[in-house]
C-alpha atoms as a PDB file:
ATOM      1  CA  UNK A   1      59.211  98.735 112.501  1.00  0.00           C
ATOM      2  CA  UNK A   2      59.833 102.210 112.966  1.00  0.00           C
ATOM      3  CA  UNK A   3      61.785 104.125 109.823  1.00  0.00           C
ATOM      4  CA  UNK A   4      65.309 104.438 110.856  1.00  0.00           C
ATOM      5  CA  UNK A   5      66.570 108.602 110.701  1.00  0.00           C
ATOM      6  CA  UNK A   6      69.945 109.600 109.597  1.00  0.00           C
ATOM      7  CA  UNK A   7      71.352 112.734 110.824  1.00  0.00           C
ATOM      8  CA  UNK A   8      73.609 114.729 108.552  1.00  0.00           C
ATOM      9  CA  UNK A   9      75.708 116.955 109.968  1.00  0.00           C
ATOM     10  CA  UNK A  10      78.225 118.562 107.335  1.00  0.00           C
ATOM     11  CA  UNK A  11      77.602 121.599 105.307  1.00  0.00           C
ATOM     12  CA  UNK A  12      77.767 119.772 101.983  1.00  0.00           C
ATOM     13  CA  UNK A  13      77.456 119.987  98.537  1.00  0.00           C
ATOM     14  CA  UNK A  14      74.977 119.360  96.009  1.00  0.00           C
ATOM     15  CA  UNK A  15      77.546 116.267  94.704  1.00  0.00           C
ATOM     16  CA  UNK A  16      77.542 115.083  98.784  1.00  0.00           C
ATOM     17  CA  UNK A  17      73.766 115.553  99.735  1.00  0.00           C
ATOM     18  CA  UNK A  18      72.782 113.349  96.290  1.00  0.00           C
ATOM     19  CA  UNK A  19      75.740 110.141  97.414  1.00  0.00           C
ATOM     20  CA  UNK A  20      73.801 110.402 100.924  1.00  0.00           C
ATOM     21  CA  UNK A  21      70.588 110.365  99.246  1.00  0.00           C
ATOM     22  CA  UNK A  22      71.480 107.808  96.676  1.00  0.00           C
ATOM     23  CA  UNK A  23      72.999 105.622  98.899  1.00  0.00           C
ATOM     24  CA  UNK A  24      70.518 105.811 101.793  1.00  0.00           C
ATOM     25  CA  UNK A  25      67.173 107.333 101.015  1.00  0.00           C
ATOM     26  CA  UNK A  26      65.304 104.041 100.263  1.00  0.00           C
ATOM     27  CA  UNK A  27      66.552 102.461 103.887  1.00  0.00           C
ATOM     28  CA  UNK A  28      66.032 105.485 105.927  1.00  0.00           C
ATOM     29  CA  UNK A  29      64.750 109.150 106.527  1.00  0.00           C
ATOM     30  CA  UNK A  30      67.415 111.703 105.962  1.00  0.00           C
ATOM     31  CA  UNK A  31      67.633 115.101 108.239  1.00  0.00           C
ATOM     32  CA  UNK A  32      70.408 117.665 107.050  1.00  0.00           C
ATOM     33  CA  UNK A  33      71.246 119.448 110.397  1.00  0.00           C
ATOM     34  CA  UNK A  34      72.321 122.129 109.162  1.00  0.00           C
ATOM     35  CA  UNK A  35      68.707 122.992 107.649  1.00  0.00           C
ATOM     36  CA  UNK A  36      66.970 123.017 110.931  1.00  0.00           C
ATOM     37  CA  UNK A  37      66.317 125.908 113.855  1.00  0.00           C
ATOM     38  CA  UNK A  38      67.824 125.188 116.654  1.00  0.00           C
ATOM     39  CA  UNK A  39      64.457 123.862 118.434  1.00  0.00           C
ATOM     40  CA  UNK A  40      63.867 121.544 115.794  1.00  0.00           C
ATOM     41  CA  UNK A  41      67.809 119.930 115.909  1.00  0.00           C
ATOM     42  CA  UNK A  42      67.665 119.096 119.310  1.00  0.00           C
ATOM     43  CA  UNK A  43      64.886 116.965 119.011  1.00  0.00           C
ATOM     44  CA  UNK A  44      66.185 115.507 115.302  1.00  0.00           C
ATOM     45  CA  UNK A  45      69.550 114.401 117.629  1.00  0.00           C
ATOM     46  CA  UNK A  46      67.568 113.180 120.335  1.00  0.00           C
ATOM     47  CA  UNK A  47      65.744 110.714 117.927  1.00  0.00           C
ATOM     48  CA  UNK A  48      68.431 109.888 115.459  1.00  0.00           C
ATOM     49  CA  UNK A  49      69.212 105.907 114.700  1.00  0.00           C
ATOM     50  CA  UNK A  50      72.921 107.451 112.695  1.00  0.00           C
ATOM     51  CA  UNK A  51      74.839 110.550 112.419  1.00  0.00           C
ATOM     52  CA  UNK A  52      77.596 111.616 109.436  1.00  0.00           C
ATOM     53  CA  UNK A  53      79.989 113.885 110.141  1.00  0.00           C
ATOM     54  CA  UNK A  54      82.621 115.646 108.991  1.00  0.00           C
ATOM     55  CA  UNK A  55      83.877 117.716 111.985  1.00  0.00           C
ATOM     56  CA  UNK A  56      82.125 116.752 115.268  1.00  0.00           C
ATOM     57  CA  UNK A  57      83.331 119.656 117.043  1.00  0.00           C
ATOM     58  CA  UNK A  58      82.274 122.290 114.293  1.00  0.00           C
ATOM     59  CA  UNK A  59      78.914 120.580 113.448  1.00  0.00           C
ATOM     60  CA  UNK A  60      77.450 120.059 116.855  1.00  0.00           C
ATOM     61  CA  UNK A  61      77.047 122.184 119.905  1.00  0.00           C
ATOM     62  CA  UNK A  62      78.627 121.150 123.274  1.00  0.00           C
ATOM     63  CA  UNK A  63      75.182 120.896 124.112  1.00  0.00           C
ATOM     64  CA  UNK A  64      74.382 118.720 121.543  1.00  0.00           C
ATOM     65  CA  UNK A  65      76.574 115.749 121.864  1.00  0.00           C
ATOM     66  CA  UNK A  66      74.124 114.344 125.034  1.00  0.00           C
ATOM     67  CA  UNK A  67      71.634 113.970 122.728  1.00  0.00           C
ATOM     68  CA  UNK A  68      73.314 111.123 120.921  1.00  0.00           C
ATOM     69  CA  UNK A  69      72.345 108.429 123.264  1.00  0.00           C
ATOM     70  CA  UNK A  70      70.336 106.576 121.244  1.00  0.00           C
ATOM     71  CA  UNK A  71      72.381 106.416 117.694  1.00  0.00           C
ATOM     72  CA  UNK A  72      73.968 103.227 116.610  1.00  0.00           C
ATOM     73  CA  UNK A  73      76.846 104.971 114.883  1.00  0.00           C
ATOM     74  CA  UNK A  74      79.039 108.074 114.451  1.00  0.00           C
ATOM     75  CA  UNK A  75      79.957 107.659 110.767  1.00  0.00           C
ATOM     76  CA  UNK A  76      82.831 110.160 110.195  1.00  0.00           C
ATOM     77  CA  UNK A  77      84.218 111.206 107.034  1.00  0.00           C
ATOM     78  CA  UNK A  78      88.108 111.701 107.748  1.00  0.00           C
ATOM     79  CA  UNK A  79      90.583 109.071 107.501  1.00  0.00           C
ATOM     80  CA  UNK A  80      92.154 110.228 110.929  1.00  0.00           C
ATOM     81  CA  UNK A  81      89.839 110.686 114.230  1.00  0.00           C
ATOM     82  CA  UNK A  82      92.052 112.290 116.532  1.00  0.00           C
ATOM     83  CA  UNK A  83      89.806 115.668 115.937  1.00  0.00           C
ATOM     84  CA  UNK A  84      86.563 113.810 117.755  1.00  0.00           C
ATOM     85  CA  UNK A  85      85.701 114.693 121.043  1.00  0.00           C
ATOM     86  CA  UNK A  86      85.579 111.557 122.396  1.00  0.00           C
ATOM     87  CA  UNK A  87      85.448 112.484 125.862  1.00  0.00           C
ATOM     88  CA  UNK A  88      82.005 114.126 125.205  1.00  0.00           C
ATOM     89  CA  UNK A  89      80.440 111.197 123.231  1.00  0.00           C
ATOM     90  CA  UNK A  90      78.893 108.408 125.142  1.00  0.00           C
ATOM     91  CA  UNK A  91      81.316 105.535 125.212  1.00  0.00           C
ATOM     92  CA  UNK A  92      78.965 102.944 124.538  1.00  0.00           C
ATOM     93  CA  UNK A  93      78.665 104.609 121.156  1.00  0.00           C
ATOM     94  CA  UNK A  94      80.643 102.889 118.415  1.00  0.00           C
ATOM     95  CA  UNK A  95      82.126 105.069 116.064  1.00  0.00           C
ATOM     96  CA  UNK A  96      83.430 105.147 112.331  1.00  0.00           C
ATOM     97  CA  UNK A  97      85.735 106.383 109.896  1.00  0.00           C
ATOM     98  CA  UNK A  98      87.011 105.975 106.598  1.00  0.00           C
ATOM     99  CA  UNK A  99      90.783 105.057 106.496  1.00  0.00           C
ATOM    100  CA  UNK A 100      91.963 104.492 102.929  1.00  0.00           C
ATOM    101  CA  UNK A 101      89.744 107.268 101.703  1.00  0.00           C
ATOM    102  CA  UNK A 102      92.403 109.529 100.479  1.00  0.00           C
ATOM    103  CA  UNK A 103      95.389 106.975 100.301  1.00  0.00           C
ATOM    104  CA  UNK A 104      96.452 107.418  96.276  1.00  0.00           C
ATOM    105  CA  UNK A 105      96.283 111.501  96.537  1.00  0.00           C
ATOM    106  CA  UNK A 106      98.150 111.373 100.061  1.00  0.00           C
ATOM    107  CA  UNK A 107     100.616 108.614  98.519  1.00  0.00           C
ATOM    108  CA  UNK A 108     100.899 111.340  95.409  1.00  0.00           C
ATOM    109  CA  UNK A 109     101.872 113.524  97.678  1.00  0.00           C
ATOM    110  CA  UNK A 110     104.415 111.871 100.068  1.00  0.00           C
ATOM    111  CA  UNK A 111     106.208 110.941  96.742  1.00  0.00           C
ATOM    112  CA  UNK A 112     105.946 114.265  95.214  1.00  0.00           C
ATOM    113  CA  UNK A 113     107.902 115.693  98.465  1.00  0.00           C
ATOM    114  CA  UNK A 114     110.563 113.541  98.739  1.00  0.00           C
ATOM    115  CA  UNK A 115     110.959 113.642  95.153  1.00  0.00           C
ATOM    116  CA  UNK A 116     111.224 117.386  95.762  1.00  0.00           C
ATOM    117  CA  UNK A 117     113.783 116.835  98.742  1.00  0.00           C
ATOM    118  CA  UNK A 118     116.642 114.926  96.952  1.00  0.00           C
ATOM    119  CA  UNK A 119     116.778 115.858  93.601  1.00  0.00           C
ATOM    120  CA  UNK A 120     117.051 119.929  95.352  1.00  0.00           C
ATOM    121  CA  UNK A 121     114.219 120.993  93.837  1.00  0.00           C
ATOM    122  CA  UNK A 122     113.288 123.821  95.828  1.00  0.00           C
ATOM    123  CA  UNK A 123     116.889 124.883  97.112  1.00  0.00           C
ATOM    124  CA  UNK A 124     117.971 124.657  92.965  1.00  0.00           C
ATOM    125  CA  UNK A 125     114.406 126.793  91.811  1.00  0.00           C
ATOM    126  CA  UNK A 126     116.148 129.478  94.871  1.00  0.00           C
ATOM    127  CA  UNK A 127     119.201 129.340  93.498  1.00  0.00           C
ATOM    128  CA  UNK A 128     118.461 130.025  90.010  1.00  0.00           C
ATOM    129  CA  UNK A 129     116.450 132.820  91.085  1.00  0.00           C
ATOM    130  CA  UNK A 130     119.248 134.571  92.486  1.00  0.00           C
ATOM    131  CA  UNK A 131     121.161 133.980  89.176  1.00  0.00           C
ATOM    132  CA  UNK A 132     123.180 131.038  90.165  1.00  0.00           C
ATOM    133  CA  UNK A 133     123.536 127.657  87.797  1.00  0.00           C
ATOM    134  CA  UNK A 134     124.647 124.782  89.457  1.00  0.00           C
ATOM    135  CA  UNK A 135     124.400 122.302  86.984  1.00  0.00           C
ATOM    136  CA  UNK A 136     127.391 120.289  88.198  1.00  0.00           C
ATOM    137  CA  UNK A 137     125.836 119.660  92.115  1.00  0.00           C
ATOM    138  CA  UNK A 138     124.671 116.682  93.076  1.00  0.00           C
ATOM    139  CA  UNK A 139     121.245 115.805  93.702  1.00  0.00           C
ATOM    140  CA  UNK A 140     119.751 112.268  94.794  1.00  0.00           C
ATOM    141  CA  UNK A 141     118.857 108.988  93.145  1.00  0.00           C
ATOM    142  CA  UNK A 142     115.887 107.112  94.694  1.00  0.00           C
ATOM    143  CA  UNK A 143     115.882 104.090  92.566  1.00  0.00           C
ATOM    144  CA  UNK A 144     117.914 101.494  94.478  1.00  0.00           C
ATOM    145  CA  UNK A 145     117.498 102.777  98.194  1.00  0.00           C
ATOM    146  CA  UNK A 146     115.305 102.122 100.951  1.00  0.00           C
ATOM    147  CA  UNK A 147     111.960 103.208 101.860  1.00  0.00           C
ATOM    148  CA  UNK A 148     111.176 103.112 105.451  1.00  0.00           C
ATOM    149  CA  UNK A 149     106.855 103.417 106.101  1.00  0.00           C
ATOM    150  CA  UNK A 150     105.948 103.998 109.436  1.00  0.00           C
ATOM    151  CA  UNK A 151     101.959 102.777 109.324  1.00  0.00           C
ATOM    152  CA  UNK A 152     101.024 100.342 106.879  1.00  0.00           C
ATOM    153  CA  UNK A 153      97.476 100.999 106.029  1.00  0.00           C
ATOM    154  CA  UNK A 154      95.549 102.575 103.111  1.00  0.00           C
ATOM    155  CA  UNK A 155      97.918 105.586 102.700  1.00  0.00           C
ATOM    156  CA  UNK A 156     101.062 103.644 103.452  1.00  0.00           C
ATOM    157  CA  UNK A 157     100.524 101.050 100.920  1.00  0.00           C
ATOM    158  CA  UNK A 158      99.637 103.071  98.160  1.00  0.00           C
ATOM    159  CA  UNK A 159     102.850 105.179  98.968  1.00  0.00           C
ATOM    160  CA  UNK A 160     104.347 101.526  98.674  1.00  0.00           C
ATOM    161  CA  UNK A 161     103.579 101.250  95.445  1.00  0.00           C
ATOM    162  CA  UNK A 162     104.461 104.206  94.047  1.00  0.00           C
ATOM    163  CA  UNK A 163     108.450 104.247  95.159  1.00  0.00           C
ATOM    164  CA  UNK A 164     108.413 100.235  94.285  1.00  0.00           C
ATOM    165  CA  UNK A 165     107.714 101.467  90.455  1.00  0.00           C
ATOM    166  CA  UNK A 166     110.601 103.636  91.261  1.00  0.00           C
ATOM    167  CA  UNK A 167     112.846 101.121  92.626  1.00  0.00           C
ATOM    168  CA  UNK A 168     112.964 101.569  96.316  1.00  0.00           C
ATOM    169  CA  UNK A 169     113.186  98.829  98.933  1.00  0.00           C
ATOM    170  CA  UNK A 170     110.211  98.753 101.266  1.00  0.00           C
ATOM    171  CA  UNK A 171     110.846  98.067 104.880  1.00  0.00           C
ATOM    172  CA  UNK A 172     107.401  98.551 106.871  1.00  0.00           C
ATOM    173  CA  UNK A 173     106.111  98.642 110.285  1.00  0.00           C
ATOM    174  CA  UNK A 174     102.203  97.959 111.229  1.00  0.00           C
ATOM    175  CA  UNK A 175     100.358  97.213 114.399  1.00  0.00           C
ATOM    176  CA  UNK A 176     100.244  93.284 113.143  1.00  0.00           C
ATOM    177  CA  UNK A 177     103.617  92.896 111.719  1.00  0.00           C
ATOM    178  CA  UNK A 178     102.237  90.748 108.438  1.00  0.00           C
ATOM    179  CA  UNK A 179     100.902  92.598 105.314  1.00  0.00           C
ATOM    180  CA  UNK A 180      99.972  91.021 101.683  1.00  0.00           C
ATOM    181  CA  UNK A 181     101.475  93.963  99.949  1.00  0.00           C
ATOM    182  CA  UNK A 182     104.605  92.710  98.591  1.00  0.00           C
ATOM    183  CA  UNK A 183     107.365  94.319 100.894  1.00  0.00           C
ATOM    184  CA  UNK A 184     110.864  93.689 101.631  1.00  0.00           C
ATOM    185  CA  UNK A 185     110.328  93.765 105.498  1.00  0.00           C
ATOM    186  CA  UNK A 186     107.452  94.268 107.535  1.00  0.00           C
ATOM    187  CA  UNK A 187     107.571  94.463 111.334  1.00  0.00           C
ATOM    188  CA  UNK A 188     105.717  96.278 114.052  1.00  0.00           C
ATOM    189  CA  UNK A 189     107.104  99.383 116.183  1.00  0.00           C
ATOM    190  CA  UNK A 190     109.061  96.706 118.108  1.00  0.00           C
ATOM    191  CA  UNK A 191     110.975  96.608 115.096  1.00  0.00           C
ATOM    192  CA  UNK A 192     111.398 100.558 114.407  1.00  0.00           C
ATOM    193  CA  UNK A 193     114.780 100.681 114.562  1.00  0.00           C
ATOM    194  CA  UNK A 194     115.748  98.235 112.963  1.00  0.00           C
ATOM    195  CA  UNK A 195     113.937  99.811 110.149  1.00  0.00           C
ATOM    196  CA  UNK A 196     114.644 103.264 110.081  1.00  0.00           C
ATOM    197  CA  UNK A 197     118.365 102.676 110.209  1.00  0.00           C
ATOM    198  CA  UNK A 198     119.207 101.900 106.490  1.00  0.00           C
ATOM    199  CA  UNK A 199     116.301 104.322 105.679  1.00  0.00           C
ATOM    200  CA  UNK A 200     117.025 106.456 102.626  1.00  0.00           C
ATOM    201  CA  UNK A 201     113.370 107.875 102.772  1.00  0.00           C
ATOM    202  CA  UNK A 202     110.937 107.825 105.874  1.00  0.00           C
ATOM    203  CA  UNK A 203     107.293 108.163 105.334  1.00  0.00           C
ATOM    204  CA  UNK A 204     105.206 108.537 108.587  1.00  0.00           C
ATOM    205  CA  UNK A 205     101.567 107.806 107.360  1.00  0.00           C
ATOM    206  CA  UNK A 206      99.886 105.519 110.711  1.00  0.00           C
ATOM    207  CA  UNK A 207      97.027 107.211 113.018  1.00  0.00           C
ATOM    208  CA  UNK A 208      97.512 109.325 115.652  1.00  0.00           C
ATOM    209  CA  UNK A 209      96.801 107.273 119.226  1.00  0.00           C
ATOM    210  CA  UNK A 210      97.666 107.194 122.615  1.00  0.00           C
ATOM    211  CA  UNK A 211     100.510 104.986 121.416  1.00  0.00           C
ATOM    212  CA  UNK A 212     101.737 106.810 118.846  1.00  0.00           C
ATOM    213  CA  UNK A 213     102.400 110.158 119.936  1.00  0.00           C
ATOM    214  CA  UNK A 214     106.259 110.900 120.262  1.00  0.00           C
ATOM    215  CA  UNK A 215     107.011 107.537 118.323  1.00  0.00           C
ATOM    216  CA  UNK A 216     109.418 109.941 116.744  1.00  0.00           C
ATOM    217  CA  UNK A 217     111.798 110.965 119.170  1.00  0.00           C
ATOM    218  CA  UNK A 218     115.627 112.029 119.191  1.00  0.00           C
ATOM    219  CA  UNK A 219     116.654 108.217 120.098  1.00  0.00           C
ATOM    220  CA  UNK A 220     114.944 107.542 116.623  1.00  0.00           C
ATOM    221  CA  UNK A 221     116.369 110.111 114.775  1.00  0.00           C
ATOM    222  CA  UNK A 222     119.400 109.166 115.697  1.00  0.00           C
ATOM    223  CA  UNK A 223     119.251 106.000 114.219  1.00  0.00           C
ATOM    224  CA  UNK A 224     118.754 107.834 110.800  1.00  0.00           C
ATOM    225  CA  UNK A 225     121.332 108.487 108.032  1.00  0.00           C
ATOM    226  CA  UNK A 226     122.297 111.966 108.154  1.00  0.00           C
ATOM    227  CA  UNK A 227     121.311 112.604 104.538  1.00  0.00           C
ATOM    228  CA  UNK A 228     117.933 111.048 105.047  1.00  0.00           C
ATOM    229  CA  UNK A 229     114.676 112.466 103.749  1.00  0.00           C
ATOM    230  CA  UNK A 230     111.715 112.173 106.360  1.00  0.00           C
ATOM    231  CA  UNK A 231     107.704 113.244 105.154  1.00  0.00           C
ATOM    232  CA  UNK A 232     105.013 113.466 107.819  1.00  0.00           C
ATOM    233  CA  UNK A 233     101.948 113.330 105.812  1.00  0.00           C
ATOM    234  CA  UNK A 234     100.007 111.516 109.235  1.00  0.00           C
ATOM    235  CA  UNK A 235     100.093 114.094 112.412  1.00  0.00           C
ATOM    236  CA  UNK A 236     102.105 115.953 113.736  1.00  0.00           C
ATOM    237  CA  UNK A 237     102.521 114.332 117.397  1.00  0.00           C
ATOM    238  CA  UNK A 238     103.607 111.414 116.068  1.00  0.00           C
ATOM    239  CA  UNK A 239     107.045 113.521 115.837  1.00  0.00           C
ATOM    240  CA  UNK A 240     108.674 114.742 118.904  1.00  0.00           C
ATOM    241  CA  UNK A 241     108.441 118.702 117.255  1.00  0.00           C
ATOM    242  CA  UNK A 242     111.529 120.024 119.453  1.00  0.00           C
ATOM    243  CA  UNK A 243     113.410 116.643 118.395  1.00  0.00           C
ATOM    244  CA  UNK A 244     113.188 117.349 115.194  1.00  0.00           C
ATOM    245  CA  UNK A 245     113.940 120.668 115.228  1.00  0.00           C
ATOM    246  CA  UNK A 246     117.367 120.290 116.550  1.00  0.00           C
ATOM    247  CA  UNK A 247     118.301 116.981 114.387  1.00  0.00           C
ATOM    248  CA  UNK A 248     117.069 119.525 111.398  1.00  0.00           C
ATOM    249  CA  UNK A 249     119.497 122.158 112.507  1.00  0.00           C
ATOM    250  CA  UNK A 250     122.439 119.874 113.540  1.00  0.00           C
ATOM    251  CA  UNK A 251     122.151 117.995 110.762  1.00  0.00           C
ATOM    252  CA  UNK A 252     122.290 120.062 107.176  1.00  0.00           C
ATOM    253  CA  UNK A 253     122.044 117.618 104.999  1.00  0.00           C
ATOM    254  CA  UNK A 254     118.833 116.194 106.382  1.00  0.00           C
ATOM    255  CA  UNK A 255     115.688 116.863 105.431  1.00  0.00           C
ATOM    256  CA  UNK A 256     112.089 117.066 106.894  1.00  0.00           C
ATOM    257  CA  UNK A 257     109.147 117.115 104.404  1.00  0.00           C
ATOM    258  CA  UNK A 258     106.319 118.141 106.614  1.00  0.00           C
ATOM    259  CA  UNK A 259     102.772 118.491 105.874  1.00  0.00           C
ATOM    260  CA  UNK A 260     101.373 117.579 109.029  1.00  0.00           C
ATOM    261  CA  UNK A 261     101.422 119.823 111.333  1.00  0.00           C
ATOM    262  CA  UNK A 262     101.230 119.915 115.417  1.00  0.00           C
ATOM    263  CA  UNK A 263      99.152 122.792 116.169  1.00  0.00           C
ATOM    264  CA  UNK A 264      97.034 123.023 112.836  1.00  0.00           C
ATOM    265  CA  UNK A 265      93.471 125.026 112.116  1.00  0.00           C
ATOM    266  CA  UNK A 266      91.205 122.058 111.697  1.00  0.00           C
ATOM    267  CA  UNK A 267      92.432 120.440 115.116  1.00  0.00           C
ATOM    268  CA  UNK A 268      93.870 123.524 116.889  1.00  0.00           C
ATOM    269  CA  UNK A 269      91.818 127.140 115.491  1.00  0.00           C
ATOM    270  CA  UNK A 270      94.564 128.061 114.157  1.00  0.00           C
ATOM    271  CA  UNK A 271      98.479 127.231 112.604  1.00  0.00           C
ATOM    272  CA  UNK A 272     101.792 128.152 114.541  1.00  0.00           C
ATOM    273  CA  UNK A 273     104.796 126.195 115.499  1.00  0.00           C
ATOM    274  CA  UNK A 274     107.216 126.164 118.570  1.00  0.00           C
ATOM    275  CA  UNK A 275     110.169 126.595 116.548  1.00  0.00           C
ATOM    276  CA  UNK A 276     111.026 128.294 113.354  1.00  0.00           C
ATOM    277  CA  UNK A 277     110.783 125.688 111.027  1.00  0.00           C
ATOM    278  CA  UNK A 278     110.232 127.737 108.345  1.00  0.00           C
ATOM    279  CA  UNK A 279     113.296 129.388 108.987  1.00  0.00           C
ATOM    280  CA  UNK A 280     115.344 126.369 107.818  1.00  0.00           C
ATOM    281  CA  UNK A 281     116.146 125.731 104.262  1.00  0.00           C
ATOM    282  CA  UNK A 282     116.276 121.649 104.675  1.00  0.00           C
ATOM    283  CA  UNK A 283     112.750 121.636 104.997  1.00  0.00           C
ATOM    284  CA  UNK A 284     109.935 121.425 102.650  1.00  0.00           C
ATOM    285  CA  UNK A 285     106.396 122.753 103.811  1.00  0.00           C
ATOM    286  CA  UNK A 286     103.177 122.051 102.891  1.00  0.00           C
ATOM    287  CA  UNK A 287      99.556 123.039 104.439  1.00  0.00           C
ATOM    288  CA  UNK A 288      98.286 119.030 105.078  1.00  0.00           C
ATOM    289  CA  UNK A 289      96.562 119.283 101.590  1.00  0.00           C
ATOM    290  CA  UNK A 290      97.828 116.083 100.534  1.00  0.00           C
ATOM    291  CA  UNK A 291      94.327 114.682 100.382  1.00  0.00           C
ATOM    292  CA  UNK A 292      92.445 117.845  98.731  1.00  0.00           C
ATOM    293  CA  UNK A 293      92.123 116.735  95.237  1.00  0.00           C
ATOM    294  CA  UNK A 294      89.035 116.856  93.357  1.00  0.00           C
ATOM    295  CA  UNK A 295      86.309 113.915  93.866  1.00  0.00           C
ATOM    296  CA  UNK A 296      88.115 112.967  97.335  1.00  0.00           C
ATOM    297  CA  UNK A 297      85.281 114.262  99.693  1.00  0.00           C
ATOM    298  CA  UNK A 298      82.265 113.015  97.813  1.00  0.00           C
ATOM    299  CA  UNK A 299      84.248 109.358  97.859  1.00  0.00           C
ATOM    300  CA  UNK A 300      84.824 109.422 101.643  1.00  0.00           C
ATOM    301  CA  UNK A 301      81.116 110.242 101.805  1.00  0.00           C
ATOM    302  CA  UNK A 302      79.860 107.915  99.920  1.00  0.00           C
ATOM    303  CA  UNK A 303      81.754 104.977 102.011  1.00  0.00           C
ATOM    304  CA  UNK A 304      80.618 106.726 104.960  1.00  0.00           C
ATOM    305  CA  UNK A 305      77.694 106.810 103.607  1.00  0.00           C
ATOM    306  CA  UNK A 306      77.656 102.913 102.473  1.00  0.00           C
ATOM    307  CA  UNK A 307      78.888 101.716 105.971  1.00  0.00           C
ATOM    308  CA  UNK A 308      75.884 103.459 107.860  1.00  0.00           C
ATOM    309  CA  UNK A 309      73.884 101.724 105.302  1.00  0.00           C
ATOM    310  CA  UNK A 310      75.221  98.336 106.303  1.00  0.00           C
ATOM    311  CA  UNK A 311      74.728  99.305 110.264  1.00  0.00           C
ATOM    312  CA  UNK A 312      70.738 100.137 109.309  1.00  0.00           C
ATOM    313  CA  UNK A 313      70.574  96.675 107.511  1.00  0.00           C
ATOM    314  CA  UNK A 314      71.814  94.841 110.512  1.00  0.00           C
ATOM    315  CA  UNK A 315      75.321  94.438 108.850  1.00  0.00           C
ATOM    316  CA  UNK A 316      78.857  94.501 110.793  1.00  0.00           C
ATOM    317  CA  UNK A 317      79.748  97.881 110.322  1.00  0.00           C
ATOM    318  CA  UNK A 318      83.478  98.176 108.993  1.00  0.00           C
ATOM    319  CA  UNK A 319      86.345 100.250 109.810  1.00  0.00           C
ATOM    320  CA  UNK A 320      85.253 101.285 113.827  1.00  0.00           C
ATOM    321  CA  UNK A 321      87.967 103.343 116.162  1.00  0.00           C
ATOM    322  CA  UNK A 322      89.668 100.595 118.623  1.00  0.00           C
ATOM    323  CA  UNK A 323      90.041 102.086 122.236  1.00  0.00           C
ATOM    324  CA  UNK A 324      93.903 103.379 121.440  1.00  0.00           C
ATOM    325  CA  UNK A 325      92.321 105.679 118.932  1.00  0.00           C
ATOM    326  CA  UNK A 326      89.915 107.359 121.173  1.00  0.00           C
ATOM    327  CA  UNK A 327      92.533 110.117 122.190  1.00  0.00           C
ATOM    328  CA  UNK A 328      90.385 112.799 123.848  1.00  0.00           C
END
């Protein structure tokens, strides 16, 4: 039998190359792509039993992707794969990702923001600035309310835990409707409604798929208190952006917590919005760097890293993207 090659195709490193080599070297031969010429890639692709990657569309040529025929998996290192151009990857190909990989620093920070959003945080820290002390306004208590999670997966569990040490009610919605996670409701988006209504707090942490995009829309904000606290820390789409815009401005006393972002510079080139966001002071902004903490990468790659492992041993690889999730 033939040794088996692994293509890698991020810039990574020294702590990334030595989890790929650790985890892989004795099974198979290793190829970092982005030490070869471009003669000597081509044919590296052409032969390669596995490919890691970070960022398909940065790490390969458009030329490149044809060359992929005869791998047995795409092993990507993001928790979302809505950045993969599917549409130029040979459909027989299965691919993988690593969902969970950032959950407790992406929980962190859903918490952290709607911490931020009702005890007034940032609107107080203005304030004082401009020489104002308003001890005697009221900011929010948490403890006792209701946490709506829209997605139920790594990310939206962990958050789950965190606001349950708090004291929040957890109403949940998943694609199956059953979880283990202790939870005061779990449903699927059948059931969306009927969970964001007595929402105190809405955290939006599922994938972005054909399904999913516009879940949010203005018949759903509607159903929301008008002092409720929404964070995006998923994608963007999954949030009607013009929707929001005008529940944000007719509605003062909500407030949006975004950190996902619909045109963003990993995805899109570049960051801008259709409507001034920014502009509005019940918001709360943040660059979708929920998940850059130290450590997180080399972890992703390393169960990136473990999965392709199981694929070259004849194993079942784990966590593949279903059809809904191959967007484009």
């Amino acid at each position: 039998m033939n040794e088996a090659t692994v293509i890698v195709s991020f810039e990574g490193n020294g702590a990334k190359r030595r989890v790929v080599e650790e985890t892989l070297g004795d099974v198979c031969r290793l190829v970092f792509l982005p030490d070869l010429t471009a003669e000597e890639r081509g044919k590296a692709l052409s032969n390669a039993d596995a490919l890691i990657a970070n960022n398909l569309r940065v790490e390969l040529r458009s030329d490149e992707f044809r060359q992929l025929q005869g791998v047995k998996v795409i092993q990507l290192l993001t928790a979302g794969v809505d950045h993969a151009p599917f549409s130029s990857l040979p459909a027989e190909i299965p691919v993988a990702y690593v969902p969970g990989a950032f959950a407790d620093a992406m929980a962190e920070h859903a918490v952290a923001m709607a911490l931020a959003a009702a005890k007034r945080l940032f609107v107080e820290d203005q304030n004082m600035r401009q020489g104002q002390f308003n001890q005697f306004t009221m900011n929010r208590k948490l403890a006792g309310g209701t946490c709506a999670i829209i997605g139920f997966g790594g990310a939206g569990r962990a958050t789950a835990r965190l606001l349950r040490c708090i004291g929040m009610k957890i109403h949940a919605v998943n694609r199956s409707g059953r979880t283990p996670e202790p939870v005061d409701f779990i449903g699927t988006t059948a059931d969306l409604e009927q969970v964001l209504r007595p929402a105190d707090l809405i955290v939006i942490t599922l994938a972005l798929t054909k399904n999913t995009i516009g879940l949010i829309g203005s018949r759903e904000l509607a159903c929301l208190k008008e002092d409720a606290i929404l964070v995006n820390i998923s994608r963007g789409e999954i949030v009607d952006e013009g929707a929001l815009y005008k529940h944000l401005r007719n509605n003062p006393l909500f407030t949006a917590c975004i950190e996902a972002w619909w045109i963003e510079p990993v995805r899109h080139g570049e960051f801008r919005t259709n409507y001034p966001f920014l502009e509005l002071p019940n918001v709360i902004a943040a660059p979708h760097n929920s998940a850059s903490v130290p450590g997180a990468s080399v972890r992703a790659v390393r169960l990136g890293a473990e999965n392709v492992r199981r694929v070259l041993l004849g194993e079942p690889s784990s966590s593949l993207v279903n059809d809904e999730e191959r967007l484009l």
